[in-house]
Protein backbone atom coordinates (compact mmCIF):
# COMPACT_ATOMS: atom_id res chain seq x y z
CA UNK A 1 -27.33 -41.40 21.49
CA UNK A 2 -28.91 -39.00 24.16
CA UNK A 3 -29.51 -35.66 24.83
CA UNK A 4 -26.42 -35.02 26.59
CA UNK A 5 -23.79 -37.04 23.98
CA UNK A 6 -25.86 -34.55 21.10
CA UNK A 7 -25.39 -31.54 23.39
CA UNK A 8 -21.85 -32.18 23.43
CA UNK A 9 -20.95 -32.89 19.83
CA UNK A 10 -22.77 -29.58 18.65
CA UNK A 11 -20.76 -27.68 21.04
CA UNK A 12 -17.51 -29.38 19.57
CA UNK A 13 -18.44 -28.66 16.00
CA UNK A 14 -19.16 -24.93 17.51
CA UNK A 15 -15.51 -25.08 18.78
CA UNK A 16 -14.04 -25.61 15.44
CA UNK A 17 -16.43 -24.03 13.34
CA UNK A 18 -15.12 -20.96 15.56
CA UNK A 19 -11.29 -21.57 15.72
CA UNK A 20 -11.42 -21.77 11.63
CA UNK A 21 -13.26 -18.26 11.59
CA UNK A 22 -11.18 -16.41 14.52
CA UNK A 23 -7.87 -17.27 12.40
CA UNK A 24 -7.92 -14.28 9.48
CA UNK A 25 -6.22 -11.24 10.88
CA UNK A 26 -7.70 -8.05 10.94
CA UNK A 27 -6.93 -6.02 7.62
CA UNK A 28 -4.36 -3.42 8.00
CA UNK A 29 -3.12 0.24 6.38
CA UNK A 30 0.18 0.97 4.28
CA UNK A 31 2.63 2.73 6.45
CA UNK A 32 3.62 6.26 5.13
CA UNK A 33 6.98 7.71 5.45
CA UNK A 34 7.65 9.60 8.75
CA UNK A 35 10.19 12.56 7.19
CA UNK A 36 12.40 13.87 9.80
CA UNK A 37 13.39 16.70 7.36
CA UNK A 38 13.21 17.70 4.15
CA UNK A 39 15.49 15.51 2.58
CA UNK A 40 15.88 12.60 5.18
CA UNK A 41 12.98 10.24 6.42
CA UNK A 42 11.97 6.56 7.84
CA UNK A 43 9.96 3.93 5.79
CA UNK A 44 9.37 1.09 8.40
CA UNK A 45 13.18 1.06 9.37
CA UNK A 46 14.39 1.68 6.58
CA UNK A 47 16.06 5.02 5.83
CA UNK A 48 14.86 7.32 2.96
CA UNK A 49 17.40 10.04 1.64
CA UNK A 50 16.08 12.35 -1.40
CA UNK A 51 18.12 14.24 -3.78
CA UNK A 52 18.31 16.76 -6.20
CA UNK A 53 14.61 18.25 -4.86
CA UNK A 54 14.21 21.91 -5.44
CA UNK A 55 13.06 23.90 -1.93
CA UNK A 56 11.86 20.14 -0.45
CA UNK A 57 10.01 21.14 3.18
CA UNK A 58 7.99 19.13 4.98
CA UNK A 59 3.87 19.66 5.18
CA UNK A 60 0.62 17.11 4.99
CA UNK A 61 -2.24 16.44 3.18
CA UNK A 62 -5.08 13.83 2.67
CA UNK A 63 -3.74 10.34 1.17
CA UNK A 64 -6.99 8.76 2.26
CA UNK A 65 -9.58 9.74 -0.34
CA UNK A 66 -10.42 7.49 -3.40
CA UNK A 67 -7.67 8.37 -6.01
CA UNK A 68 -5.25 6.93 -2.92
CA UNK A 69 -8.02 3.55 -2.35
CA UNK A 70 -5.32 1.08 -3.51
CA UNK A 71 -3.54 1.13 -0.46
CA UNK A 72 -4.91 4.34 1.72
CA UNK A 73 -2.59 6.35 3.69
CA UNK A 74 -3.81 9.17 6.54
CA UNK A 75 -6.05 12.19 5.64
CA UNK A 76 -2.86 14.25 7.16
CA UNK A 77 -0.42 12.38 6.19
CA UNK A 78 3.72 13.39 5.77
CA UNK A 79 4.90 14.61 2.87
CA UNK A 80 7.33 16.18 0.84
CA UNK A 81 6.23 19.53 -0.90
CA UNK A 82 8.94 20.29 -3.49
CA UNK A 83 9.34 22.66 -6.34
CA UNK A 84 8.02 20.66 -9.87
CA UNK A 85 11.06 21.01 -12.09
CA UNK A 86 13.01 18.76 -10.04
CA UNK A 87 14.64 15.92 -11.45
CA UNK A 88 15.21 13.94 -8.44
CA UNK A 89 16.42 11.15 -6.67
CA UNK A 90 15.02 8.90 -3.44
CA UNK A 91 17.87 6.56 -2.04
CA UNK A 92 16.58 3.52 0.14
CA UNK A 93 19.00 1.39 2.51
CA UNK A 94 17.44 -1.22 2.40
CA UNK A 95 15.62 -2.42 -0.99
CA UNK A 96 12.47 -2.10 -1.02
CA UNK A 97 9.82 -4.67 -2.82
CA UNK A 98 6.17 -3.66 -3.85
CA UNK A 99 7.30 -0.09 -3.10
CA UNK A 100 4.63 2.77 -2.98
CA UNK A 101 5.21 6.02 -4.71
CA UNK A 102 2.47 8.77 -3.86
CA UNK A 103 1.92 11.70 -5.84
CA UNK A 104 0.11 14.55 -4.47
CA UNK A 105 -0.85 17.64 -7.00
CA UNK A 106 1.41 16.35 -9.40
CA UNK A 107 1.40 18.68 -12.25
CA UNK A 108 -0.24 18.57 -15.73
CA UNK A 109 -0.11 22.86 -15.45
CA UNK A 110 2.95 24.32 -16.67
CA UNK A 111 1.83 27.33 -18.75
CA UNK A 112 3.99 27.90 -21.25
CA UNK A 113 5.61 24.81 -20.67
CA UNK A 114 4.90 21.32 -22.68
CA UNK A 115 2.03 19.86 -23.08
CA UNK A 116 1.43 16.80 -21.65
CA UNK A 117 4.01 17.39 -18.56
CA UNK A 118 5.66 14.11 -18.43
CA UNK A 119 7.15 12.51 -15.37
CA UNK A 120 9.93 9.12 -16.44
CA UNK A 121 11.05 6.73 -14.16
CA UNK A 122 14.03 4.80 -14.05
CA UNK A 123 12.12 2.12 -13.98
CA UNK A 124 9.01 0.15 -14.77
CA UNK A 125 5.85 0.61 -12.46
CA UNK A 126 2.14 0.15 -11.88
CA UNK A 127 -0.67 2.53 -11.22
CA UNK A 128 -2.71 0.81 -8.63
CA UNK A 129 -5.24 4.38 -8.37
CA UNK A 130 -5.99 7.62 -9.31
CA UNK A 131 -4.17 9.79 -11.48
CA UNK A 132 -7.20 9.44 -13.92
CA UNK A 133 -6.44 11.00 -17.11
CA UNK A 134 -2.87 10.34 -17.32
CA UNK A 135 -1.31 7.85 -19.78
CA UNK A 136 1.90 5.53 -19.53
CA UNK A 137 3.94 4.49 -22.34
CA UNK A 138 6.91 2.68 -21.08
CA UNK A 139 8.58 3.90 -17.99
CA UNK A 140 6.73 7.29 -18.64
CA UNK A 141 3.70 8.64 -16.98
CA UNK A 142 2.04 12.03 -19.58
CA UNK A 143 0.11 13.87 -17.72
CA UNK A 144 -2.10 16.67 -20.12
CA UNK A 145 -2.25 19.96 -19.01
CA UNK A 146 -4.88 21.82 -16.75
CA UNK A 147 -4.97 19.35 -14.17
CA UNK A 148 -3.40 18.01 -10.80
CA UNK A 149 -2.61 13.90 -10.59
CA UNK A 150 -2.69 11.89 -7.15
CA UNK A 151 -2.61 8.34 -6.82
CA UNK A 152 -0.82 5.26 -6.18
CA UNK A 153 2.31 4.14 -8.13
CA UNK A 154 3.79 0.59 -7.17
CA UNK A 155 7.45 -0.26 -8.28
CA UNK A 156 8.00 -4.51 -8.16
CA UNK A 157 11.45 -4.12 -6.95
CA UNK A 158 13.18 -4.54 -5.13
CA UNK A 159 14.31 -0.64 -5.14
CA UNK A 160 17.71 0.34 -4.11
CA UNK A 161 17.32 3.91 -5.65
CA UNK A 162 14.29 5.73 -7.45
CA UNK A 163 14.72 8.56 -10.10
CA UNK A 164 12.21 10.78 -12.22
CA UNK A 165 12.77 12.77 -14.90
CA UNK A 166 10.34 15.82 -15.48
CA UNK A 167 9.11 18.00 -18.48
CA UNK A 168 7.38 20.32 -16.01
CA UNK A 169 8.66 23.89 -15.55
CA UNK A 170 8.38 26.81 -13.17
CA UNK A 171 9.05 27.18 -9.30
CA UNK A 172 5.21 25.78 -8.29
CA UNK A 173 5.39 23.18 -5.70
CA UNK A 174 3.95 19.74 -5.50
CA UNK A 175 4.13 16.35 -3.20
CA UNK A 176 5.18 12.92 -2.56
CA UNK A 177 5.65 10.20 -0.32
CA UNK A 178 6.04 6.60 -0.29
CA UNK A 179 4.91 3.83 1.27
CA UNK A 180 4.84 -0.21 2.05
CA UNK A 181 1.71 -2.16 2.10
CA UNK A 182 1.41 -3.68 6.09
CA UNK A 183 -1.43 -5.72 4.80
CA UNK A 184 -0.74 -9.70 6.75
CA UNK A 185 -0.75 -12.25 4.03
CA UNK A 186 -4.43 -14.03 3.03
CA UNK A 187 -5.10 -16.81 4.83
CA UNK A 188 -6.38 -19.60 3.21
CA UNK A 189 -9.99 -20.86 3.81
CA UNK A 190 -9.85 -24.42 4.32
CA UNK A 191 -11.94 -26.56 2.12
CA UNK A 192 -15.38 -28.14 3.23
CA UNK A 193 -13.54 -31.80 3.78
CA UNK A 194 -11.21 -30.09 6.21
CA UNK A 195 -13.75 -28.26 8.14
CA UNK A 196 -16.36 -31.75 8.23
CA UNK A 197 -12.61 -33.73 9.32
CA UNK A 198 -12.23 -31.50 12.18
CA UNK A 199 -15.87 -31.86 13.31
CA UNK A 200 -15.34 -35.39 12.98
CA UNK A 201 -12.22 -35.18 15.13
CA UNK A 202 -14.16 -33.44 17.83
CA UNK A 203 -17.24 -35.53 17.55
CA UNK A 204 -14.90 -38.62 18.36
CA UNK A 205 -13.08 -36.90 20.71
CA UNK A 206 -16.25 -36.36 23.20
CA UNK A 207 -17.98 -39.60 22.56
CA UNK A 208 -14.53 -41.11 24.03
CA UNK A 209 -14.72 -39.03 26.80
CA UNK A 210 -18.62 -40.48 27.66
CA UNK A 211 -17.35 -43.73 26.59
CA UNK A 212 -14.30 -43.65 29.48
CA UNK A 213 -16.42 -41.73 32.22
């Protein structure tokens, strides 16, 4: 085999070495609601409609830092504010799987209120980060007094309708928003024999092509 016929098979196992690494996508951020009032907002095309929030406006705040590293939204990111003795409601027309509730200052202060200020769901969830300190028995999230909870909550799903339950009192206001993971799916790494087949592929491939010429 000469020089040249070498020169050419390393440059085919180059080639597929290459188009095996180039194929994993890029990773990617949740998307965050983008609230077009109060009440009303868009979820990656699918419309949100809350209910049964006390004084719900819109404002912002920082989703990004590390209680919010499960899946990071924008350091000025959307949200609802909304008074904390709301019971409410979020509606979704379209269910939603692997939905992401965010909770910004959630409340564990409620003086002369109970203690722990407890937050139940309708239904059964995850904490993926943060709100460190708080415990879950059940569909309920206790959250002890003289401090303020942010994370990431993930409901399974798929979620129709969302609604919480509080023990918190008084007209102090606190956030949310939710979210979807836009992560692409994992793709597989293929195994050793697969890469040294498709070397072998290429290696016959170009001593064909010095063969014919």
């Amino acid at each position: 085999m000469n020089q040249s016929t070498l020169t050419s098979l390393t440059i085919a196992g180059v080639s597929a070495i290459s188009l095996l690494g180039s194929s994993a996508p890029a990773m990617a951020a949740a998307i965050g609601v983008d609230w077009t009032s109060g009440t009303t907002g868009d979820l990656n095309g699918t419309t949100v409609t809350l209910s049964n929030f006390n004084n719900p406006g819109i404002d912002s705040s920082d989703l990004s830092g590390s209680d919010y590293s499960a899946a990071p939204l924008s350091s000025s990111q959307e949200l609802i504010a909304y008074s904390v003795n709301s019971d409410w409601t979020a509606t979704f027309s379209n269910p939603v799987s692997d939905l992401l509730l965010y909770p910004r200052f959630w409340r564990g202060v409620a003086a002369g209120g109970p203690d722990p200020v407890t937050y139940e769901f309708d239904q059964p969830f995850t904490i993926l980060s943060g709100l460190t300190g708080a415990t879950v028995v059940g569909n309920t999230i206790s959250a002890p007094q003289n401090a303020f909870y942010n994370g990431v909550i993930q409901f399974s799903g798929p979620v129709s309708s969302l609604t919480v339950n509080t023990s918190a009192t008084g007209g102090s206001f606190q956030g949310l928003t939710f979210g979807v993971d836009d992560t692409p799916p994992p793709v597989s790494t293929p195994e050793p024999a697969t890469i040294l087949g498709l070397l072998a592929v290429g290696s016959l491939a170009t001593l064909s092509r010095k063969r014919k010429g």
